[in-house]
C-alpha atoms as a PDB file:
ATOM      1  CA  UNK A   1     -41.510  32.998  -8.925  1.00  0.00           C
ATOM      2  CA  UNK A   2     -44.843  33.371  -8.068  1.00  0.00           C
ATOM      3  CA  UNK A   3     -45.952  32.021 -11.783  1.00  0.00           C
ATOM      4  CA  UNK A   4     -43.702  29.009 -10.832  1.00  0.00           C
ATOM      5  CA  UNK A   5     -41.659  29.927 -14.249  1.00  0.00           C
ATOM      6  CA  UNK A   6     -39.530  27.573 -15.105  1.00  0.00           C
ATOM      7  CA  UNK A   7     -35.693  28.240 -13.486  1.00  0.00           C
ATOM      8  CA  UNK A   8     -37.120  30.981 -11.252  1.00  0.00           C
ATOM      9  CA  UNK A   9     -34.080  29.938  -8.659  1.00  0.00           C
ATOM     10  CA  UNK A  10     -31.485  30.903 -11.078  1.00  0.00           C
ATOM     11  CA  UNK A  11     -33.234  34.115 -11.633  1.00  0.00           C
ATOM     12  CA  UNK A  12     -33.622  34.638  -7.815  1.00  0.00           C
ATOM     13  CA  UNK A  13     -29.854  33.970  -7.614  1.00  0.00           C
ATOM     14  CA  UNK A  14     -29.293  36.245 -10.491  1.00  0.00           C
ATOM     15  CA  UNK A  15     -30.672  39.017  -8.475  1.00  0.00           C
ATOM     16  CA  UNK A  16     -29.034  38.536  -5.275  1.00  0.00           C
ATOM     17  CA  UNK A  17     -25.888  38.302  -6.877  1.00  0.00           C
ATOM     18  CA  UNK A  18     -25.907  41.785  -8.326  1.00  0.00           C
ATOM     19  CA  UNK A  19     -25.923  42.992  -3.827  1.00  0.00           C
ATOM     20  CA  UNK A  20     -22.471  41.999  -4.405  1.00  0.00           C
ATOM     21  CA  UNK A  21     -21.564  40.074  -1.707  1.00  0.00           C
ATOM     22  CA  UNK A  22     -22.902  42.529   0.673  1.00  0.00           C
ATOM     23  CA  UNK A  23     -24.752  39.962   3.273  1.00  0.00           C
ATOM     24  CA  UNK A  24     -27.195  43.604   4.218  1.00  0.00           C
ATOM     25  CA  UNK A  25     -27.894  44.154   0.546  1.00  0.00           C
ATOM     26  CA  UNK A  26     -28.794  40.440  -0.274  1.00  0.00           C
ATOM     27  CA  UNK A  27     -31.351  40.584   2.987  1.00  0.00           C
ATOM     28  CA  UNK A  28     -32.871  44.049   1.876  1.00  0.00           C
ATOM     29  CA  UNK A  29     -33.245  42.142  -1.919  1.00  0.00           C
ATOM     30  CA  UNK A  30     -35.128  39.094  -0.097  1.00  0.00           C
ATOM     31  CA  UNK A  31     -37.465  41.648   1.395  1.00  0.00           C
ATOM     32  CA  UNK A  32     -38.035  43.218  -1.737  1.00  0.00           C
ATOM     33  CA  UNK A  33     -38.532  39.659  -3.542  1.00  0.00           C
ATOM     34  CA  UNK A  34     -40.948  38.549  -0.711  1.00  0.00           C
ATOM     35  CA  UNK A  35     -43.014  41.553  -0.716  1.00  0.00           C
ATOM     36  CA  UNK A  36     -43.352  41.541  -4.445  1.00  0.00           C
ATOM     37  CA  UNK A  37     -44.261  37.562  -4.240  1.00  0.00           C
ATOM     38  CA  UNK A  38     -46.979  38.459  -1.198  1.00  0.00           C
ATOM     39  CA  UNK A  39     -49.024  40.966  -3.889  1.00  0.00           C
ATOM     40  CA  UNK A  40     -48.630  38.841  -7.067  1.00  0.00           C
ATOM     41  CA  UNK A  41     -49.993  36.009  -5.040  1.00  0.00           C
ATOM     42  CA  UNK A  42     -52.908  37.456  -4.305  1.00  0.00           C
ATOM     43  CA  UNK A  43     -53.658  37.223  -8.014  1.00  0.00           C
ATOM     44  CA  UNK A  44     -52.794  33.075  -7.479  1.00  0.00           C
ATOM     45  CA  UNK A  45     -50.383  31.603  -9.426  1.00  0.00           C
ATOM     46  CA  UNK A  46     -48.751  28.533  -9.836  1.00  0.00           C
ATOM     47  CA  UNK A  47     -45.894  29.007  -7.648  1.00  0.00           C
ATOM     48  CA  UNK A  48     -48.049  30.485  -4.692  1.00  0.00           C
ATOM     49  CA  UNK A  49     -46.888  27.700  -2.175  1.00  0.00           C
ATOM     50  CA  UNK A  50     -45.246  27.021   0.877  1.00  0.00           C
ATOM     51  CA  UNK A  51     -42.826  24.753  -0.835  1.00  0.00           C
ATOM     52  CA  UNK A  52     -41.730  27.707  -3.745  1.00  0.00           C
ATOM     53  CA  UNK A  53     -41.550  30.371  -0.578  1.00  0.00           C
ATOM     54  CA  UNK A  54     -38.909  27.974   1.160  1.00  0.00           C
ATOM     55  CA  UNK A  55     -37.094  26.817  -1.584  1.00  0.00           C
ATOM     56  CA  UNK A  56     -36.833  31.057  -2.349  1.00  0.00           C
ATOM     57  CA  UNK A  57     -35.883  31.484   1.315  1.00  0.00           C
ATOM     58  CA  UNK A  58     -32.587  28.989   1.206  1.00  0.00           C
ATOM     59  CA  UNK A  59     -31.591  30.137  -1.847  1.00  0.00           C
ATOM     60  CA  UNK A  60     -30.887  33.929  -0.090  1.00  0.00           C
ATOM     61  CA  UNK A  61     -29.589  32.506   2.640  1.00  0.00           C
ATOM     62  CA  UNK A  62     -27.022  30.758   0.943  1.00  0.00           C
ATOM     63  CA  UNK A  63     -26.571  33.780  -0.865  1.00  0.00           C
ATOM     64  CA  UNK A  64     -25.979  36.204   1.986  1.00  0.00           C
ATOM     65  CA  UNK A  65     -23.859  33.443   3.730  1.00  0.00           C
ATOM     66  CA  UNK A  66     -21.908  32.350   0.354  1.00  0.00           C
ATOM     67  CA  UNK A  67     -17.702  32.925   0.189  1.00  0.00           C
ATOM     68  CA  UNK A  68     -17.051  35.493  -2.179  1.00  0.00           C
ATOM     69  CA  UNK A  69     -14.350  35.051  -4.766  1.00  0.00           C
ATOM     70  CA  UNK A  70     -12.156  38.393  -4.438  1.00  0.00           C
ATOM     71  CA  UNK A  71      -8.450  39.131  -5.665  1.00  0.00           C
ATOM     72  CA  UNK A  72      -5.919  39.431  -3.635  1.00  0.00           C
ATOM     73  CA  UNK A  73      -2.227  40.553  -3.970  1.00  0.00           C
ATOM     74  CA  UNK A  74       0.201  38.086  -2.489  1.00  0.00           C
ATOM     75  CA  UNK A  75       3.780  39.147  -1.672  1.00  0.00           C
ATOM     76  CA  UNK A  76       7.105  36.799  -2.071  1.00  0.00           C
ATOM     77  CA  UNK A  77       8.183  38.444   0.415  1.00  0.00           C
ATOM     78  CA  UNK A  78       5.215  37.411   2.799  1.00  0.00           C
ATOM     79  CA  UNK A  79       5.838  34.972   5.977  1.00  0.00           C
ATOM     80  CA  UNK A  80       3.473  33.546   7.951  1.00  0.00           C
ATOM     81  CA  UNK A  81       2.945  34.788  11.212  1.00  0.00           C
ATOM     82  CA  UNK A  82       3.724  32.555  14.829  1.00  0.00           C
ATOM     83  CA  UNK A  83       0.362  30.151  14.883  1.00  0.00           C
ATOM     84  CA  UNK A  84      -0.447  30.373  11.317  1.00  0.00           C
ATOM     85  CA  UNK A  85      -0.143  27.404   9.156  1.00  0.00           C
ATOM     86  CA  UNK A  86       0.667  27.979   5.492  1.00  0.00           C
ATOM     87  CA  UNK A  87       0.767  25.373   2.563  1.00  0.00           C
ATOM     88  CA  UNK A  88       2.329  25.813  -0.742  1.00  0.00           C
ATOM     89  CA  UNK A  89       0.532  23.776  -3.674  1.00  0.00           C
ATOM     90  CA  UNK A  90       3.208  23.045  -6.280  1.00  0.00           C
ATOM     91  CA  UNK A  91       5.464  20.613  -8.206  1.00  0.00           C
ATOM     92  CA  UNK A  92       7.730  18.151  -6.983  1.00  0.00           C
ATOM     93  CA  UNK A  93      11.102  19.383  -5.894  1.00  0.00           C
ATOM     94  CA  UNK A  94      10.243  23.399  -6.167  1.00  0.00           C
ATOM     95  CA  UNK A  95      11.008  25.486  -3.420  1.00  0.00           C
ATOM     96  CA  UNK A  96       8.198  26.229  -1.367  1.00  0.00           C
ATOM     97  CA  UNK A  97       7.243  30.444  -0.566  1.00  0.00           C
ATOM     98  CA  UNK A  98       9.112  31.075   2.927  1.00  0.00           C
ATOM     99  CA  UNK A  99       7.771  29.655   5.986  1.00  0.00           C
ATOM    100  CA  UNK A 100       5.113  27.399   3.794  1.00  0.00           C
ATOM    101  CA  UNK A 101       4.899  23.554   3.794  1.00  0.00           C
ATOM    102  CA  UNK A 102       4.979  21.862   0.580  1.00  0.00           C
ATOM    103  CA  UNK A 103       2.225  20.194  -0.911  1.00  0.00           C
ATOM    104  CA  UNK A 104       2.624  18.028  -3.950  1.00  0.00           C
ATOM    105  CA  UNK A 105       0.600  15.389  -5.773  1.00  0.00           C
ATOM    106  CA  UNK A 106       0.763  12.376  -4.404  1.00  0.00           C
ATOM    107  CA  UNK A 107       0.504  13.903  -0.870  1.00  0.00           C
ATOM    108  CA  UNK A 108      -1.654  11.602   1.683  1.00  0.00           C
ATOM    109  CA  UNK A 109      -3.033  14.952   2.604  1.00  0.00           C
ATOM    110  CA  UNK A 110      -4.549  15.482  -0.641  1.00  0.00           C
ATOM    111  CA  UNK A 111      -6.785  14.031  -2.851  1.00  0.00           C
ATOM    112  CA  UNK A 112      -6.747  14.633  -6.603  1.00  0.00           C
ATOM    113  CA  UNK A 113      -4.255  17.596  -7.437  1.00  0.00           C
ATOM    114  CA  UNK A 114      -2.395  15.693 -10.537  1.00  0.00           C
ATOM    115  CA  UNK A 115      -2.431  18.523 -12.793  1.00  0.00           C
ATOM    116  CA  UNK A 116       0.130  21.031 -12.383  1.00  0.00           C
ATOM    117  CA  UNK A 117      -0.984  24.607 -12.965  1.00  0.00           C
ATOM    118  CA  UNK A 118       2.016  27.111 -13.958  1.00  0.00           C
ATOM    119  CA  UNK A 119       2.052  31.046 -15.172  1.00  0.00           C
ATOM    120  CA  UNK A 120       5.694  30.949 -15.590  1.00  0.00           C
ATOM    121  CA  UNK A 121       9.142  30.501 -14.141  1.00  0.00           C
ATOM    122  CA  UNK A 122       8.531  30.254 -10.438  1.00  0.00           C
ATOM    123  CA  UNK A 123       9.740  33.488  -8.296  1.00  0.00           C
ATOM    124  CA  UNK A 124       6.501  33.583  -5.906  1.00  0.00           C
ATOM    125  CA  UNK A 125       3.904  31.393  -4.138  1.00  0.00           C
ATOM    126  CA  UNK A 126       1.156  31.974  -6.634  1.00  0.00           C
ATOM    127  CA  UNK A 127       3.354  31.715  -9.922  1.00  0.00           C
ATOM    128  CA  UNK A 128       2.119  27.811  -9.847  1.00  0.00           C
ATOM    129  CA  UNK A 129       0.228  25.107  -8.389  1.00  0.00           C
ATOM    130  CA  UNK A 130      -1.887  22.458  -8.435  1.00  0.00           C
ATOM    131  CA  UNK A 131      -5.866  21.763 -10.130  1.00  0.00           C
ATOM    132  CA  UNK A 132      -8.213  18.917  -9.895  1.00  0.00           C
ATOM    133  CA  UNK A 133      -7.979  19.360  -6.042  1.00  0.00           C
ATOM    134  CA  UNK A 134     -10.665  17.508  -4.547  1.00  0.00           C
ATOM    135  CA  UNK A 135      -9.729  17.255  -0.851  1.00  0.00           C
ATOM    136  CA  UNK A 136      -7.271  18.337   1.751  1.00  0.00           C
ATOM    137  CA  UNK A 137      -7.548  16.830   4.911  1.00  0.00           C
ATOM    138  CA  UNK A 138      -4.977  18.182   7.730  1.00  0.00           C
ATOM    139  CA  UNK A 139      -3.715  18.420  11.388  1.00  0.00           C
ATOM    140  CA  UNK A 140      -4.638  21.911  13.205  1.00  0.00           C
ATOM    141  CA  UNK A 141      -2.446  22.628  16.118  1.00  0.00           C
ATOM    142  CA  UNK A 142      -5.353  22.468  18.330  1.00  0.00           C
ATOM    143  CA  UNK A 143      -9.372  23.126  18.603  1.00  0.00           C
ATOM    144  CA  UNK A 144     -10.456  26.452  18.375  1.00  0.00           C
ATOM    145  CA  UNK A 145     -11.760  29.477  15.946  1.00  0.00           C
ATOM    146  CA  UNK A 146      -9.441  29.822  12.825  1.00  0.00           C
ATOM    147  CA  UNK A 147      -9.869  31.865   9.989  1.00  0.00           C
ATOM    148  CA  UNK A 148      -9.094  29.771   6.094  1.00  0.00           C
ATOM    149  CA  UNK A 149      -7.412  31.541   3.276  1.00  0.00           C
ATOM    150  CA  UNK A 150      -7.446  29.694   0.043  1.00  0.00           C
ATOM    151  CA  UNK A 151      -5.298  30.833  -2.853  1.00  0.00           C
ATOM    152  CA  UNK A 152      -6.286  29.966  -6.238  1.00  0.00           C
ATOM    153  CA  UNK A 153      -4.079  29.012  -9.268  1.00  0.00           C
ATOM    154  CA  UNK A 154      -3.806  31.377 -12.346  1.00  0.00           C
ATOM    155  CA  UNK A 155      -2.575  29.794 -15.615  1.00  0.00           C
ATOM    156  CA  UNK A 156      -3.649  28.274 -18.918  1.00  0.00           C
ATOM    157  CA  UNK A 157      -7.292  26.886 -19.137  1.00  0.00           C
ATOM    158  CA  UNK A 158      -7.882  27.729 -15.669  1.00  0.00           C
ATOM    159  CA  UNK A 159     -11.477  29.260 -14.684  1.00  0.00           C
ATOM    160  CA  UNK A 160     -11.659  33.069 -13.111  1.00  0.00           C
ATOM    161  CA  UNK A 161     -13.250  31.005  -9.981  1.00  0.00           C
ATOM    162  CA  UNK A 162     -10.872  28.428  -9.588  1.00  0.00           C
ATOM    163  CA  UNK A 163     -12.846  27.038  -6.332  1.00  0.00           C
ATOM    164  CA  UNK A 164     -16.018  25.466  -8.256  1.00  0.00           C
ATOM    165  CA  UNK A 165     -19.401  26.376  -7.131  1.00  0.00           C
ATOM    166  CA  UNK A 166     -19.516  24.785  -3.588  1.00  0.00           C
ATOM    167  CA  UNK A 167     -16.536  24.034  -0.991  1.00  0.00           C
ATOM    168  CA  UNK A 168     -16.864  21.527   2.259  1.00  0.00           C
ATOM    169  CA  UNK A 169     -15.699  22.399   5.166  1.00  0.00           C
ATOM    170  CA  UNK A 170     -15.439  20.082   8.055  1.00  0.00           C
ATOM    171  CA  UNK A 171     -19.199  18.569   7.196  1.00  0.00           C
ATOM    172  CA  UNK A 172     -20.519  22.589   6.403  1.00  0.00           C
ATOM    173  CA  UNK A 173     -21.001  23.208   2.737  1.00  0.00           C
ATOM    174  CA  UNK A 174     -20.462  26.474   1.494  1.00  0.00           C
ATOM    175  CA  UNK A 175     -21.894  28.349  -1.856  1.00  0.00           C
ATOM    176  CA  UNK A 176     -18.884  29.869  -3.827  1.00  0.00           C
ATOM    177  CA  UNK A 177     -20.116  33.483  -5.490  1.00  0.00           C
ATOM    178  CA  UNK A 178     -18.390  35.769  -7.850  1.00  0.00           C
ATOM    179  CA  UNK A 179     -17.761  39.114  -5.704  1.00  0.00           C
ATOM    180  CA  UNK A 180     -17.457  42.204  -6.709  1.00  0.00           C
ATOM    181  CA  UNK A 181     -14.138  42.015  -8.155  1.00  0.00           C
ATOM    182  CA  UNK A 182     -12.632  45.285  -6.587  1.00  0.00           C
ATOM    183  CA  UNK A 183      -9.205  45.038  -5.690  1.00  0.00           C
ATOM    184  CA  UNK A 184      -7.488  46.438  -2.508  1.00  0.00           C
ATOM    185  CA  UNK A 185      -6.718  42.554  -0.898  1.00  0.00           C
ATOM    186  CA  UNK A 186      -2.613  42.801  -0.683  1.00  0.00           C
ATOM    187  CA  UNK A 187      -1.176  39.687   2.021  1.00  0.00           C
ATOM    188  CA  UNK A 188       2.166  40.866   2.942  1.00  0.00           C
ATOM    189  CA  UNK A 189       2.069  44.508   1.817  1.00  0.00           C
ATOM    190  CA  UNK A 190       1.815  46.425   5.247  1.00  0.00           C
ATOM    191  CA  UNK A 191       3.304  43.627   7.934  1.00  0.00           C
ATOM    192  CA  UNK A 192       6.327  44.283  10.021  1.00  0.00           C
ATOM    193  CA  UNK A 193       7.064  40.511   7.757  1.00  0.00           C
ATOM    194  CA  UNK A 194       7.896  42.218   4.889  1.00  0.00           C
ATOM    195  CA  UNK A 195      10.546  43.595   3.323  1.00  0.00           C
ATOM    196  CA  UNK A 196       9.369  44.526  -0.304  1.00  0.00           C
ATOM    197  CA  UNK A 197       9.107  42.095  -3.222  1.00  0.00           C
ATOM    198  CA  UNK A 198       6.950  40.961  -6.166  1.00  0.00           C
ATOM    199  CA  UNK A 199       3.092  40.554  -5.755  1.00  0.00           C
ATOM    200  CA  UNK A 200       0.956  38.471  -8.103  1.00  0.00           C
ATOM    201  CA  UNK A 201      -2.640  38.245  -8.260  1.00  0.00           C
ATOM    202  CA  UNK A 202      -4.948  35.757  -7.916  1.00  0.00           C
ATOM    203  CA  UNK A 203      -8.046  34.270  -6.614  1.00  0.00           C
ATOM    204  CA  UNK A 204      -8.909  34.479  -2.889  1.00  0.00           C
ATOM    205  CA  UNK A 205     -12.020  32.906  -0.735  1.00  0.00           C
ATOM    206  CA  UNK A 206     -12.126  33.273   3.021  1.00  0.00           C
ATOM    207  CA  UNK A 207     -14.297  31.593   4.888  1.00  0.00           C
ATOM    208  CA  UNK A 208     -13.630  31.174   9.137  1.00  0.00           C
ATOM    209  CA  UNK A 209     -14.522  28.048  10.875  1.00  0.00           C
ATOM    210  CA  UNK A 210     -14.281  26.207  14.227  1.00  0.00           C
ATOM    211  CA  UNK A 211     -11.663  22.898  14.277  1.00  0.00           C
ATOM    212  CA  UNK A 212     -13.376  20.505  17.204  1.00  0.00           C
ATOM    213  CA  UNK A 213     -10.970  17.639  16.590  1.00  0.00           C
ATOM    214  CA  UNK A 214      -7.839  18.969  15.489  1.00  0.00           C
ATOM    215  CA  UNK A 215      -8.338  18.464  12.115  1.00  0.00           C
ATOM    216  CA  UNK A 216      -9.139  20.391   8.813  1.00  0.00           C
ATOM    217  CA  UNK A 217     -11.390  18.755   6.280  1.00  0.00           C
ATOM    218  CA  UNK A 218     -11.965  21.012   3.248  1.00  0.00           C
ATOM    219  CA  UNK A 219     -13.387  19.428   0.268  1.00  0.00           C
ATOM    220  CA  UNK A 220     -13.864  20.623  -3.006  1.00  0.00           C
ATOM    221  CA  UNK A 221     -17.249  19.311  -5.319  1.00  0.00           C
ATOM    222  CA  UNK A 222     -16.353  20.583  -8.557  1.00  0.00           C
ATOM    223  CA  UNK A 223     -12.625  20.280  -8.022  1.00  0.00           C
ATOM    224  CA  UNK A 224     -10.581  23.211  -7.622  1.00  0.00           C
ATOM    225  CA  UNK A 225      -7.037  24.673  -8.702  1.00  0.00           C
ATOM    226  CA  UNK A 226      -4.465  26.132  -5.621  1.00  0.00           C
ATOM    227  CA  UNK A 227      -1.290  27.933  -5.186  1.00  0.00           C
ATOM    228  CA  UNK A 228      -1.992  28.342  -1.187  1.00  0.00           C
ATOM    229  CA  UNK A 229      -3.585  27.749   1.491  1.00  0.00           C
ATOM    230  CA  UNK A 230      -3.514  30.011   4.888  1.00  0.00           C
ATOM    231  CA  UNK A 231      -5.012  28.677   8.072  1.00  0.00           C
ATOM    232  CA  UNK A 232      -4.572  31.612  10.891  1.00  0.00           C
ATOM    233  CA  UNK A 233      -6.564  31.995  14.499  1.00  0.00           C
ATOM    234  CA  UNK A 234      -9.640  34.407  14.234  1.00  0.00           C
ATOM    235  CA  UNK A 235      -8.085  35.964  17.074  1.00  0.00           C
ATOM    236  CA  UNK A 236      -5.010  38.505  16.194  1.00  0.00           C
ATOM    237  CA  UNK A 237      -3.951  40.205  13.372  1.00  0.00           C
ATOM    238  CA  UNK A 238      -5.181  38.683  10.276  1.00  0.00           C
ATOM    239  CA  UNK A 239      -2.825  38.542   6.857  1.00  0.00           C
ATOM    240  CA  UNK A 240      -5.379  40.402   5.269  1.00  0.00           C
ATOM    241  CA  UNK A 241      -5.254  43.063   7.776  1.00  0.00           C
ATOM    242  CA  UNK A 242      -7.605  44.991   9.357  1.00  0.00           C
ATOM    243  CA  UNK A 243      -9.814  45.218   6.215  1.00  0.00           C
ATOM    244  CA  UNK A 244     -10.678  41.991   6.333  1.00  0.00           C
ATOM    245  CA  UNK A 245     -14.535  42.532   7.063  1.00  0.00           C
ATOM    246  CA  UNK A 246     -14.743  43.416   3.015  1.00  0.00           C
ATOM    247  CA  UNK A 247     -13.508  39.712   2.163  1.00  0.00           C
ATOM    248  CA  UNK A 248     -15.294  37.631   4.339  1.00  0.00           C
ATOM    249  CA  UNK A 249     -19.024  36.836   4.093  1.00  0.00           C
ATOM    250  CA  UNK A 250     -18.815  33.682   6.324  1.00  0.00           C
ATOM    251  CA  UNK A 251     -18.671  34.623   9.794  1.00  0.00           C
ATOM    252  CA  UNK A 252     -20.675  32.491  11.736  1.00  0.00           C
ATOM    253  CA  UNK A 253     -22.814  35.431  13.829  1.00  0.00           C
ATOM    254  CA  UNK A 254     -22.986  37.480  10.666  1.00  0.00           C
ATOM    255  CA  UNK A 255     -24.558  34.608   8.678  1.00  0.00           C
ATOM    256  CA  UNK A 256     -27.311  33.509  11.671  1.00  0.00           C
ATOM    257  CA  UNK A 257     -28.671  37.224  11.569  1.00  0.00           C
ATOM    258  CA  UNK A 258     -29.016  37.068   7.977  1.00  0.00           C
ATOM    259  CA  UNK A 259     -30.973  34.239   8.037  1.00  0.00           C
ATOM    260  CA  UNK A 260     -32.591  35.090  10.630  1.00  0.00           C
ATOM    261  CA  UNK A 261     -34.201  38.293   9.078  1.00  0.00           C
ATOM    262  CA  UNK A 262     -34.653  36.246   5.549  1.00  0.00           C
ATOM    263  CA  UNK A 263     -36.593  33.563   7.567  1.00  0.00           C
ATOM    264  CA  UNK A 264     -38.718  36.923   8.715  1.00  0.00           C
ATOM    265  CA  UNK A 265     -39.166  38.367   5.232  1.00  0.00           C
ATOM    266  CA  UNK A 266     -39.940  35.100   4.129  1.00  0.00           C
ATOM    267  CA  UNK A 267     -42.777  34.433   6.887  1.00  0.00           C
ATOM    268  CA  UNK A 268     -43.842  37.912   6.250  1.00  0.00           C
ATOM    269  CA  UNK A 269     -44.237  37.614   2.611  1.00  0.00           C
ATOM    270  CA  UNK A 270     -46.704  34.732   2.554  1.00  0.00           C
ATOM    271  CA  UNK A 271     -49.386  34.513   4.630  1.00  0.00           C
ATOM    272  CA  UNK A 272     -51.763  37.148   3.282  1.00  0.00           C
ATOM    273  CA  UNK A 273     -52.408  35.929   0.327  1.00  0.00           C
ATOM    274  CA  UNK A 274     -53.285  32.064   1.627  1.00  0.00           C
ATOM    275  CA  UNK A 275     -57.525  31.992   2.717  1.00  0.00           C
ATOM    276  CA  UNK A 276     -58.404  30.996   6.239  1.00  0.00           C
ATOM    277  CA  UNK A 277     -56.171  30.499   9.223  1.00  0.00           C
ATOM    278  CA  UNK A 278     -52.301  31.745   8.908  1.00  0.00           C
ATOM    279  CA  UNK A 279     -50.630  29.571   6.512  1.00  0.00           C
ATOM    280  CA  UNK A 280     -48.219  27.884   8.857  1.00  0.00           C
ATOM    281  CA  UNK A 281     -50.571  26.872  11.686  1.00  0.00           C
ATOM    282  CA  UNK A 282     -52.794  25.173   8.433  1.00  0.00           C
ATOM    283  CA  UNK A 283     -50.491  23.988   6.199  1.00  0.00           C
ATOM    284  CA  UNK A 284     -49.360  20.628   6.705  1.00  0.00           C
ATOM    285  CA  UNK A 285     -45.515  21.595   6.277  1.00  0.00           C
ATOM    286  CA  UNK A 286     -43.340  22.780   9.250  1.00  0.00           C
ATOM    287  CA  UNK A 287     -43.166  26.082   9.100  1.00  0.00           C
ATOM    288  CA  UNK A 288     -40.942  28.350   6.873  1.00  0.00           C
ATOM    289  CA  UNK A 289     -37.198  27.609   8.310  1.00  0.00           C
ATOM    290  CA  UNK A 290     -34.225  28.951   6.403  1.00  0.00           C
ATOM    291  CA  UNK A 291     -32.008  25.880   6.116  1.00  0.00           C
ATOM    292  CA  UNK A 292     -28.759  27.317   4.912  1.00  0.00           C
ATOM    293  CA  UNK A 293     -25.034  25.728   4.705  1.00  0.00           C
ATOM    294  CA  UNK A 294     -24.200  27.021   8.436  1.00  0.00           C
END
C-alpha cells in the first residue's frame, strides 16, 4: 500500500477477509494496516497520500459492514410467523413452501429471474428457484425496522455465492463477503412452527433495514439466484433465533461504530509521516471520512 503496488485494494481486502466476518476483527486488522502504513511512510513511497489512506479506509469499512454469505438449514416444515412476509422463488404452477407467496418469472415484482434453478424433485422451499434475479421491488405492510433474509438457489452451474458481489437495498449498497462457512443456521428447527421435516442447505445473507415508504427495493448488480426470501420485524423473535448476532454483519449501530473507529485508525495512521502542519488542516482534501455503503 504504501509503495502504491499495483492492486494493493484487493490485497487489503484479502486481509480483512481472513477476520471472517467478525466486524471487531476487521477494525483491529485496519489498525494494524494503518500503523504499519504510518512507519513505512516515513521511508516515502509512492502510495504515501491522502488519497491511498482514504481509498484504504472505505475499503474496511465496507468490509466490517459487508453481508456475509453463511449456510443455513431451512425446514419444509417451517411457517412464517404473524408479520413476517415470505416469498417462494420457483416455477410456474409449483406449490409454494407453506405460508409463502409465489414468485415466478414474469412477476411485475421482479425483474430478470428467467432461468429456473432446480436440485431435484421439489419436496421443500429451497429444492428450486429462480437465477438471473436482478430486482425485486415489493409492498411492506408498513414503515418501520425489518430484518431481510435472502435464500439462495443450489443447483447445476450455480456459484457457492449465489448473491453476486454487491446487493441494493432501498438506495444503500451493500458488499457481499464469503463468511466463515460454519454451519449452525437451522430456520424452522427449534419454533413452536414446526413439526419435524426435511432441511436442505443453502446460501443465506441477512442484512436489516428501515422501509420509509412501504416499499422494499432490493436490487441485485451481478444478478443473483433465489429459492426465498424472508422479510420479518427487527423486533420479536427472529427465524434464525436467538443466534442471530453470528449471521448478521449489517446492523445499522454496529456498522457506524466500526467506521467510526476505522475513520480513527485511519486519521491516526497518517499524519506523522507528512512534514509541517497536520496533514488534514494542510492538505487541500477534506479530511479523512470513511464513506461506506450505510
Amino acid at each position: 500500500m504504501s509503495a502504491g503496488s499495483p492492486g494493493w485494494q484487493q490485497g487489503l481486502r484479502d486481509y480483512l477477509d481472513k477476520a471472517g466476518g467478525d466486524s471487531g476483527a476487521v477494525v483491529d486488522r485496519a489498525r494494524d494496516i494503518f500503523r504499519a502504513y504510518n512507519q513505512n511512510c516515513t521511508k516515502g513511497g509512492m502510495g504515501c497520500t491522502g488519497d491511498a489512506a482514504r481509498e484504504a479506509a472505505q475499503v474496511a469499512a465496507s468490509t466490517a459492514c459487508s453481508a456475509q454469505v453463511m449456510p443455513v438449514a431451512f425446514s419444509d416444515s417451517y411457517i412464517p410467523r404473524r408479520g413476517t412476509l415470505g416469498y417462494d422463488f420457483q416455477s410456474v404452477g409449483a406449490s409454494p413452501a407453506r405460508g409463502f407467496r409465489p414468485v415466478v418469472a414474469g412477476d411485475p415484482r421482479l425483474e430478470g429471474g428467467d432461468l429456473l434453478v432446480s436440485d431435484g424433485a421439489k419436496g421443500n422451499l429451497a429444492d428450486d428457484g429462480l437465477g438471473n434475479v436482478k430486482r425485486f421491488r415489493f409492498e411492506t405492510p408498513e414503515n418501520g425496522d425489518y430484518r431481510l433474509i435472502l435464500l439462495g438457489a443450489k443447483g447445476p452451474g450455480v456459484n457457492a455465492n449465489p448473491f453476486g458481489k454487491q446487493i441494493v437495498v432501498n438506495g444503500r449498497a451493500i458488499d457481499v463477503m464469503s463468511g466463515s462457512g460454519a454451519g449452525g443456521a437451522v430456520i424452522g428447527k427449534g419454533s413452536d412452527r414446526v413439526r419435524g421435516g426435511k432441511t436442505v442447505e443453502v446460501p443465506m445473507l441477512v442484512v436489516d433495514t428501515t422501509v420509509s415508504s412501504r416499499e422494499l427495493d432490493v436490487q441485485f448488480l451481478n444478478g443473483a439466484a433465489l429459492s426465498g426470501f424472508l422479510l420479518e420485524p427487527q423486533t420479536g423473535i427472529s427465524a434464525l433465533g436467538l443466534n442471530l448476532a453470528n449471521y448478521n454483519n449489517t446492523n445499522p449501530e454496529q456498522c457506524s461504530a466500526a467506521e467510526d473507529q476505522i475513520q480513527q485508525a485511519a486519521n491516526d495512521g497518517v499524519p506523522s509521516w507528512r512534514p509541517g502542519p497536520p496533514v488534514f488542516v494542510t492538505d487541500p482534501q477534506p479530511p479523512l471520512r470513511v464513506i461506506s455503503a450505510n
